[in-house]
Protein backbone atom coordinates (compact mmCIF):
# COMPACT_ATOMS: atom_id res chain seq x y z
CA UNK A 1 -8.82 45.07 -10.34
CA UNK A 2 -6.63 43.14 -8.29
CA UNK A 3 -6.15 40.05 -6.92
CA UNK A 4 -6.20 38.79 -3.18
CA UNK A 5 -9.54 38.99 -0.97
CA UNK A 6 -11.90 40.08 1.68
CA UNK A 7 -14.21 38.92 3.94
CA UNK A 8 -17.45 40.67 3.26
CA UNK A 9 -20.39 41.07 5.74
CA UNK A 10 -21.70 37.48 6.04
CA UNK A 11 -18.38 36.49 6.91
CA UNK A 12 -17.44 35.05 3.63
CA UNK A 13 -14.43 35.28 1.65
CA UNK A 14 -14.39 37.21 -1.61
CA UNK A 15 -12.47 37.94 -4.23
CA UNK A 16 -11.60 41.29 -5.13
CA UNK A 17 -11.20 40.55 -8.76
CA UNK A 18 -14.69 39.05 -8.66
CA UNK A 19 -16.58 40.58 -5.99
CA UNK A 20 -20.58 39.62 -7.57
CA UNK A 21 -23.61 41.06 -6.92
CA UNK A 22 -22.42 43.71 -9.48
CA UNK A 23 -20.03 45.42 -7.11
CA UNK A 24 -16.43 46.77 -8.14
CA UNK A 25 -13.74 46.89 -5.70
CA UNK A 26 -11.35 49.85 -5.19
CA UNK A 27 -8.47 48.41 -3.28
CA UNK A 28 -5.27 50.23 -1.78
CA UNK A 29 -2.63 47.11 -1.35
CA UNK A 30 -0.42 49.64 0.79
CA UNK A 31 -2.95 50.95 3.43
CA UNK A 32 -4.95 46.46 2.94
CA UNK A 33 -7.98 48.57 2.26
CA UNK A 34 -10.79 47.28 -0.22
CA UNK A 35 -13.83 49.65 -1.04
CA UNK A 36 -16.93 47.82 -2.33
CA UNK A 37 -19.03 49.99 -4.46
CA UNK A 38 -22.00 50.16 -6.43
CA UNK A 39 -20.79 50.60 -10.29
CA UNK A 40 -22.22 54.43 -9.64
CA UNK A 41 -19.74 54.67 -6.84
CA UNK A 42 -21.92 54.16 -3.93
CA UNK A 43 -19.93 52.36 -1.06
CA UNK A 44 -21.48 49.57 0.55
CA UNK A 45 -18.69 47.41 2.31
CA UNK A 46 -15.12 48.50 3.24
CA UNK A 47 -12.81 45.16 4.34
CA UNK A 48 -9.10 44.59 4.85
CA UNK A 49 -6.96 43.25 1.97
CA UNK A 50 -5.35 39.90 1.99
CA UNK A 51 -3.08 39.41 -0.89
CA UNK A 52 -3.63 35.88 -0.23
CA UNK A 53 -5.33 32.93 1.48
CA UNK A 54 -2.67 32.42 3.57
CA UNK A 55 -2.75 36.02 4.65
CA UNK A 56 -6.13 35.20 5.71
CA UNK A 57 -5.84 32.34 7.86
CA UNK A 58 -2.32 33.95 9.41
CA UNK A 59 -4.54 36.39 10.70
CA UNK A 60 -6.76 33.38 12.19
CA UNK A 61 -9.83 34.29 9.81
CA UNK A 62 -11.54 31.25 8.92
CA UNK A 63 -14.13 31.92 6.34
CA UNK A 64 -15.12 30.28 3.11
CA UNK A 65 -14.50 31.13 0.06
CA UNK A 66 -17.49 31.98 -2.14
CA UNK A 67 -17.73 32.70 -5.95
CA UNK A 68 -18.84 35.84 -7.38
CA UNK A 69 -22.04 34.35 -8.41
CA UNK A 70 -22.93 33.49 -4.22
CA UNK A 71 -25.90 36.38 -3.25
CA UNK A 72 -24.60 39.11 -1.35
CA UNK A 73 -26.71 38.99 2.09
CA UNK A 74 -29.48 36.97 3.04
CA UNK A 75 -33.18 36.43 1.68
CA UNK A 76 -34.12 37.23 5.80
CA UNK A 77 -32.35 41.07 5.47
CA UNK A 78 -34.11 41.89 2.50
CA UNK A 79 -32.11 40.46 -0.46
């Protein structure tokens, strides 16, 4: 794991060390890549890497951070 963040599909801000919903992240810092997979390996999100919060709002992203624990999609799309 590493740390920094991504935004994941609801527009929130993750982090890649603690991702929740049971995901894992496979990140590559070089290419700012983050893979979100199932723990079988199933990909279900790809984002860009931020190494940090600043990185984020330099690149004029303005999302909230959530925790791990915060439910991946919404109750309306089926989760």
């Amino acid at each position: 794991m590493s740390d920094g963040f991504f935004v994941d599909w609801d527009g929130n801000l993750r982090s890649a060390a603690d991702p929740g919903g049971g995901y894992l992240c496979d990140i590559d810092t070089v290419a700012r890549y983050v893979a979100v997979t199932t723990k079988n390996g199933t990909l279900v999100h790809e984002a860009t890497f931020f190494k940090t919060r600043a990185d984020v709002e330099k690149a004029g992203i303005k999302a909230q951070l959530v925790p791990g624990s915060h439910p991946w999609g919404k109750k309306e799309d089926g989760f």
